[in-house]
N, C-alpha and C. Protein backbone atom coordinates (compact mmCIF):
# COMPACT_ATOMS: atom_id res chain seq x y z
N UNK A 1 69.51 81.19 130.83
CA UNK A 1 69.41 81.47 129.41
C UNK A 1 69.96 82.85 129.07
N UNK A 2 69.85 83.92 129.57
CA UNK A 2 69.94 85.08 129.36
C UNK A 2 71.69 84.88 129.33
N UNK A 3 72.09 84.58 130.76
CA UNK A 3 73.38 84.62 130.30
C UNK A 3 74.52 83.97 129.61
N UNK A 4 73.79 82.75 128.86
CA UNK A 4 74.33 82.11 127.77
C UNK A 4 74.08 83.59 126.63
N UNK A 5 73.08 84.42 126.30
CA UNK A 5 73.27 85.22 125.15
C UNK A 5 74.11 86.27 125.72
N UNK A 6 74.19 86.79 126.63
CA UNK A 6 75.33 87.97 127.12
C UNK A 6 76.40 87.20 126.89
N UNK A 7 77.36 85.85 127.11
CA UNK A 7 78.30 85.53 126.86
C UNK A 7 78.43 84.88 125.33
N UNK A 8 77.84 85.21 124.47
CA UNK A 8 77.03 84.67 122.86
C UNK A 8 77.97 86.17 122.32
N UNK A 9 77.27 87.37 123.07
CA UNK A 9 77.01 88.41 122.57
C UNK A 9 78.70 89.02 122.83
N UNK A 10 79.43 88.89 123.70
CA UNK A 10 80.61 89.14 124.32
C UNK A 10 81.30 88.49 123.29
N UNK A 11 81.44 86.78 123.42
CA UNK A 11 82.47 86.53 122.50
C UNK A 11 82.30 86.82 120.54
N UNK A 12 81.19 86.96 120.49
CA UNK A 12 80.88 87.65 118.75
C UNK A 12 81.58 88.82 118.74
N UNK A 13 81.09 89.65 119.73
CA UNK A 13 81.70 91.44 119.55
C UNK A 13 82.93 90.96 119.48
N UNK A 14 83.84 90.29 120.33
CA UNK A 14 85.70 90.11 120.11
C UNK A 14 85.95 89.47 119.48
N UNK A 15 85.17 88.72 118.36
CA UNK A 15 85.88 87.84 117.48
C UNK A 15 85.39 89.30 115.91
N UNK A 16 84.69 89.72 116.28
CA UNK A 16 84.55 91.35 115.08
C UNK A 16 85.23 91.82 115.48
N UNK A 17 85.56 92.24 116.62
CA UNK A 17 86.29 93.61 116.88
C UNK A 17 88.47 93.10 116.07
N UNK A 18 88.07 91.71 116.46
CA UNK A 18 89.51 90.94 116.30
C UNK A 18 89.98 91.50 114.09
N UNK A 19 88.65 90.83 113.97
CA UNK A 19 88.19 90.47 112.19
C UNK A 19 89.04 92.44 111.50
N UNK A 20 88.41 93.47 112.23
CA UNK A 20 88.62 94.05 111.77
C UNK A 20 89.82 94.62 112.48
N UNK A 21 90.13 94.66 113.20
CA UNK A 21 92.14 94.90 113.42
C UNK A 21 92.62 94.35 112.50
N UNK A 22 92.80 93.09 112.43
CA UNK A 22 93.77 92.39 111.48
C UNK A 22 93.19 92.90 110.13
N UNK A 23 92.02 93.54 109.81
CA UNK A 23 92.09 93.60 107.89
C UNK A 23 92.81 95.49 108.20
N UNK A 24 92.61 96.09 109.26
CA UNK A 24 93.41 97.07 109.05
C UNK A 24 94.59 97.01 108.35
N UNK A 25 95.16 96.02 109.98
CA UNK A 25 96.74 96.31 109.91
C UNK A 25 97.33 95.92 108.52
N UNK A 26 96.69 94.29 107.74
CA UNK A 26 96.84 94.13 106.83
C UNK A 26 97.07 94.96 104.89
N UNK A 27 96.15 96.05 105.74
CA UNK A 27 96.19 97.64 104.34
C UNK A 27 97.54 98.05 105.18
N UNK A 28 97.90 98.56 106.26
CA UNK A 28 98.33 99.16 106.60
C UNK A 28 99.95 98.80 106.67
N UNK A 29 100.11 97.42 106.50
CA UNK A 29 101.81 96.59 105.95
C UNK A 29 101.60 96.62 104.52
N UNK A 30 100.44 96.47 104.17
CA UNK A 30 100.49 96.43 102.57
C UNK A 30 100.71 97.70 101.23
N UNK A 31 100.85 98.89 102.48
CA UNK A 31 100.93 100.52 101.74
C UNK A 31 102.85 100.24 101.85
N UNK A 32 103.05 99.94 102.38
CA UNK A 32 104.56 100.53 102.83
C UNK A 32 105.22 100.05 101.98
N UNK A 33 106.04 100.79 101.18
CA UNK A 33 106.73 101.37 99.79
C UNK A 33 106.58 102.09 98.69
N UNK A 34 107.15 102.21 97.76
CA UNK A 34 107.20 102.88 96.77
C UNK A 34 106.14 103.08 95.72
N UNK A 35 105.32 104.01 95.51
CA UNK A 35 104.47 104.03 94.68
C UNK A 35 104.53 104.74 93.51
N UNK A 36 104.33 104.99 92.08
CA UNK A 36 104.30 105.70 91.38
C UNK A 36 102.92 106.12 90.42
N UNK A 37 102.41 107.23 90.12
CA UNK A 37 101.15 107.69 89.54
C UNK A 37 101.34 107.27 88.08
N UNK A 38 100.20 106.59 87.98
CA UNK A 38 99.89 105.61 86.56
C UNK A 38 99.90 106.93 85.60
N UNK A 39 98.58 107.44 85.48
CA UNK A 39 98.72 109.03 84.85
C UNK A 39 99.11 110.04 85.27
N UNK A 40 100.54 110.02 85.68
CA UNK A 40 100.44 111.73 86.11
C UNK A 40 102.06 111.15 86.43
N UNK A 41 102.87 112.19 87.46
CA UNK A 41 104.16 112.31 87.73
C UNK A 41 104.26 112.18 89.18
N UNK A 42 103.35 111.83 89.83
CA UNK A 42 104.00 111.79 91.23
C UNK A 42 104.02 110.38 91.90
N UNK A 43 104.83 110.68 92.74
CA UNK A 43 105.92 109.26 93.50
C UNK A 43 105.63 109.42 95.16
N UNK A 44 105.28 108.05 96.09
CA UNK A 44 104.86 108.00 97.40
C UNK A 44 105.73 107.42 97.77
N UNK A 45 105.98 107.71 98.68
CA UNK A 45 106.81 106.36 99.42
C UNK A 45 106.08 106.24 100.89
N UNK A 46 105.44 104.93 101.18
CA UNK A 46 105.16 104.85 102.85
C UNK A 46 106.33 104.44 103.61
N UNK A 47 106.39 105.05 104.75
CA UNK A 47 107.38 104.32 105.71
C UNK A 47 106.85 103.03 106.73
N UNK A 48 106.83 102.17 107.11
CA UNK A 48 106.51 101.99 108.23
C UNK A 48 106.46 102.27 109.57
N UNK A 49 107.02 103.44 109.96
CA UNK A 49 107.05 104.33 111.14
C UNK A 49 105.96 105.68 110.76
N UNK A 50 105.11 105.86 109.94
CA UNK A 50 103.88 106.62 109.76
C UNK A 50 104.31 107.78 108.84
N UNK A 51 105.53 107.89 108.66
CA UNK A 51 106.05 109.02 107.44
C UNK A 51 105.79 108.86 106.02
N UNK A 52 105.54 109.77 105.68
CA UNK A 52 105.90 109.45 103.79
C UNK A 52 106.58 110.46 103.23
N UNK A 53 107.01 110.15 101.66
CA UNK A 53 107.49 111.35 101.39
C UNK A 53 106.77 110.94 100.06
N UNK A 54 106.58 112.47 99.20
CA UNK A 54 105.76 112.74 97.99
C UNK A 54 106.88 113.29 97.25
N UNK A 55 106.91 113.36 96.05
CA UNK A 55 108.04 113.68 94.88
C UNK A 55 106.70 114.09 93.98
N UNK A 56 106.52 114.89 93.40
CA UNK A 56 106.13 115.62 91.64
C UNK A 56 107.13 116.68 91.07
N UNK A 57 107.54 116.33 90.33
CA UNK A 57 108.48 116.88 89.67
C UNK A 57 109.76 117.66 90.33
N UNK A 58 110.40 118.52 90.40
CA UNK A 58 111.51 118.79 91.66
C UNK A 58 110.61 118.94 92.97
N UNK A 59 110.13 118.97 93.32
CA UNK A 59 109.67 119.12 94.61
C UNK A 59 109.52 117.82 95.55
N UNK A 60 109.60 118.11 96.47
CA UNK A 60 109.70 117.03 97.46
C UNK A 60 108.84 117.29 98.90
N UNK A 61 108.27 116.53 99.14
CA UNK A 61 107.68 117.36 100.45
C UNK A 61 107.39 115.64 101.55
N UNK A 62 107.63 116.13 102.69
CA UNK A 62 107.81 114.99 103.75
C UNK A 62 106.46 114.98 105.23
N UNK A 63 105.90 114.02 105.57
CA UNK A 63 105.28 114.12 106.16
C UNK A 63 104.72 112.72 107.14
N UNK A 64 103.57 112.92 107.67
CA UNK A 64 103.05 111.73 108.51
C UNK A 64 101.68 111.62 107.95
N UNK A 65 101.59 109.87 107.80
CA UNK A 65 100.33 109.66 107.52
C UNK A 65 99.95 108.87 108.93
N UNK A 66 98.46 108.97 109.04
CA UNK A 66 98.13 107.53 109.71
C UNK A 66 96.32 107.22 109.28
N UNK A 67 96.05 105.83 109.81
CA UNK A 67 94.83 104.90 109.76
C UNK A 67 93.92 105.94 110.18
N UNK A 68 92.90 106.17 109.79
CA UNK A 68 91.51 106.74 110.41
C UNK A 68 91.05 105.83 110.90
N UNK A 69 90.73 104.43 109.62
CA UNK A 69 89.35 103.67 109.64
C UNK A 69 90.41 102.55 108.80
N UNK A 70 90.29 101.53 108.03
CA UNK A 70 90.90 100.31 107.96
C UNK A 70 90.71 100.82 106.24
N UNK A 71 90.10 101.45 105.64
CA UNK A 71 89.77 101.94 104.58
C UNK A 71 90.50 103.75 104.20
N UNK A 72 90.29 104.27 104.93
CA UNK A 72 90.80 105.97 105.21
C UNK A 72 92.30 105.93 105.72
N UNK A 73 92.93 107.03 105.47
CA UNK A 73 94.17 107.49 105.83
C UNK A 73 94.23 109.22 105.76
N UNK A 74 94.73 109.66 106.15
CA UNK A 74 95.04 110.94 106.74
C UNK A 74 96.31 111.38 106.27
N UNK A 75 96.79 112.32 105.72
CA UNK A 75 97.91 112.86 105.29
C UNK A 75 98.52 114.08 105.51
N UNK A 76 99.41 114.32 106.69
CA UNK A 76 99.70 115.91 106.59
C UNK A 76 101.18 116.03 106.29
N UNK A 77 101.29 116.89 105.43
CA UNK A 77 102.31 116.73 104.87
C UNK A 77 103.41 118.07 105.09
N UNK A 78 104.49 118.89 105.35
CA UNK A 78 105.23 119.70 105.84
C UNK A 78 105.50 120.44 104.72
N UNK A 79 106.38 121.54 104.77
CA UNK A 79 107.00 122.45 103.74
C UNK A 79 105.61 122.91 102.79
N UNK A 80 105.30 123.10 101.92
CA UNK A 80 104.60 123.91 101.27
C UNK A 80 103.51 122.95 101.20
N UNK A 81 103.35 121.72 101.32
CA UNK A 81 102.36 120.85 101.58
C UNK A 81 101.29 120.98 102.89
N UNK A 82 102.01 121.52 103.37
CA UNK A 82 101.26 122.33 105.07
C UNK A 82 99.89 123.41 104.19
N UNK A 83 100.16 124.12 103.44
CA UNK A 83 99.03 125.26 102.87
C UNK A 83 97.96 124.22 102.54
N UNK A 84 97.94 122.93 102.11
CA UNK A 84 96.89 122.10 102.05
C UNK A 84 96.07 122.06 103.10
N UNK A 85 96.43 121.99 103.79
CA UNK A 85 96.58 121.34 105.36
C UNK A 85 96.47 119.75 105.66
N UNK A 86 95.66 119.12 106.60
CA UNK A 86 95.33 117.46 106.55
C UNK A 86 94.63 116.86 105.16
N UNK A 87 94.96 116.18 104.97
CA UNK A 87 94.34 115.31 103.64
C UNK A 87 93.52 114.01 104.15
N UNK A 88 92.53 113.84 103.69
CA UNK A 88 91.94 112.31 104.13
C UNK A 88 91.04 112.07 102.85
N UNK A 89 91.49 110.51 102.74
CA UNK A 89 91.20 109.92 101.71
C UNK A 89 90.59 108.32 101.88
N UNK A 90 90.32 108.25 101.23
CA UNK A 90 89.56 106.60 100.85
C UNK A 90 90.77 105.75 100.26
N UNK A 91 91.29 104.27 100.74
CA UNK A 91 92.42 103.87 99.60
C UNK A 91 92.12 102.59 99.96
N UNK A 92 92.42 101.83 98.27
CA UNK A 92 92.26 100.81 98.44
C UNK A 92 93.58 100.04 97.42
N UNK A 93 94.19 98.76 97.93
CA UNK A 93 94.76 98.18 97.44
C UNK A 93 94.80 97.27 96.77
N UNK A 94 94.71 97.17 95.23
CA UNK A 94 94.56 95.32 94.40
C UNK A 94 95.42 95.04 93.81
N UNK A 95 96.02 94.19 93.49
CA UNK A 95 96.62 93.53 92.56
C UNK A 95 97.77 95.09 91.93
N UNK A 96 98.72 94.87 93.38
CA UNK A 96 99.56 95.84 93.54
C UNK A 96 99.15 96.97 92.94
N UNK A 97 98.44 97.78 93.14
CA UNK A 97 97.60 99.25 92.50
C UNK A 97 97.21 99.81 93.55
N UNK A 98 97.69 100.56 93.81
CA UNK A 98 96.62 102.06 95.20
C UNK A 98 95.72 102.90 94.29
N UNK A 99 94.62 102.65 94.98
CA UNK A 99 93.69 103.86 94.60
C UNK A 99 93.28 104.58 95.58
N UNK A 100 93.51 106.37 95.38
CA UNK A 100 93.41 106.68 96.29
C UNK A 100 92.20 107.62 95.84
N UNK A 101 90.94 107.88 96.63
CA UNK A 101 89.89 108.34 96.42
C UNK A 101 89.65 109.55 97.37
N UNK A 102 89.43 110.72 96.87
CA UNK A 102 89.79 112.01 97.40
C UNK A 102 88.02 112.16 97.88
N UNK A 103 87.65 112.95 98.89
CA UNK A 103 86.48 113.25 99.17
C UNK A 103 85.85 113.50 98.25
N UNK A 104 85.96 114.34 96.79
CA UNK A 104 85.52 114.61 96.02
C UNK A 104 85.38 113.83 95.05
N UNK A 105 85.97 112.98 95.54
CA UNK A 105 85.46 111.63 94.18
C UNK A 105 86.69 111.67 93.26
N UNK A 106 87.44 112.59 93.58
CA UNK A 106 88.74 112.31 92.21
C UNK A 106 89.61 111.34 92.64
N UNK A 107 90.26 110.18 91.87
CA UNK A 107 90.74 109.16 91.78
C UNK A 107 91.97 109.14 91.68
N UNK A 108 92.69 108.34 92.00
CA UNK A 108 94.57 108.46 91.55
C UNK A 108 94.87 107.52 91.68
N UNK A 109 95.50 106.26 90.75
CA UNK A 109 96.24 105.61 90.51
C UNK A 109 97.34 105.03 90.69
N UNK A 110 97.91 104.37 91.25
CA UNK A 110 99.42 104.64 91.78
C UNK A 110 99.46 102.63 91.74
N UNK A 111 100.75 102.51 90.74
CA UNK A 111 101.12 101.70 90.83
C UNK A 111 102.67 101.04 91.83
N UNK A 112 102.74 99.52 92.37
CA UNK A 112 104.05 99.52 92.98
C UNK A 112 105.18 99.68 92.49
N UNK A 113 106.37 100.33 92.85
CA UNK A 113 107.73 100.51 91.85
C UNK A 113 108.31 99.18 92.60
């Protein structure tokens, strides 16, 4: 009996552990391209090789994102975007819309171009 629930307990954990890879990766093909800020002026682009680049107004600044958590992403970004330093955020994707949710609770908008 016992080891019918150890092998109960084995194949549950890898069919979760499975459940949540795939809803990662799924945010994580679903960021890659062009984004633009509903209220405001700035422009994302994801790469699929972990880069992005940010545009607000002449400025341009280039960098690497990656996955924390299937929900979180991480942002460090180069050139004067470095004085930030790492960025990590909450994002979620609907009905082509990124929202990206800053630790502090401030919100941003970003629709697909």
């Amino acid at each position: 009996m016992s080891h019918i629930r150890i092998a109960f307990f084995v194949l549950l954990s890898a069919v979760l552990m499975l459940q949540i890879s795939c809803t990662s990766s799924g945010l994580e093909k679903e960021i890659i391209g062009k984004w633009v800020e509903i209220d405001g002026s700035e422009k994302m682009e994801f790469f699929k090789d972990g880069t992005i680049m940010v545009t607000e107004s002449s400025l341009n600044m280039s960098g690497k994102y990656s996955f924390l958590e299937k929900n979180r992403i991480k942002v460090e970004l180069g050139g004067l975007g470095m004085l930030a330093g790492p960025q990590i955020a909450a994002i979620e994707i609907s009905n082509e819309q990124l929202t990206i949710t800053e630790p502090n609770g401030k919100k941003s908008v970003y629709r697909r171009e």
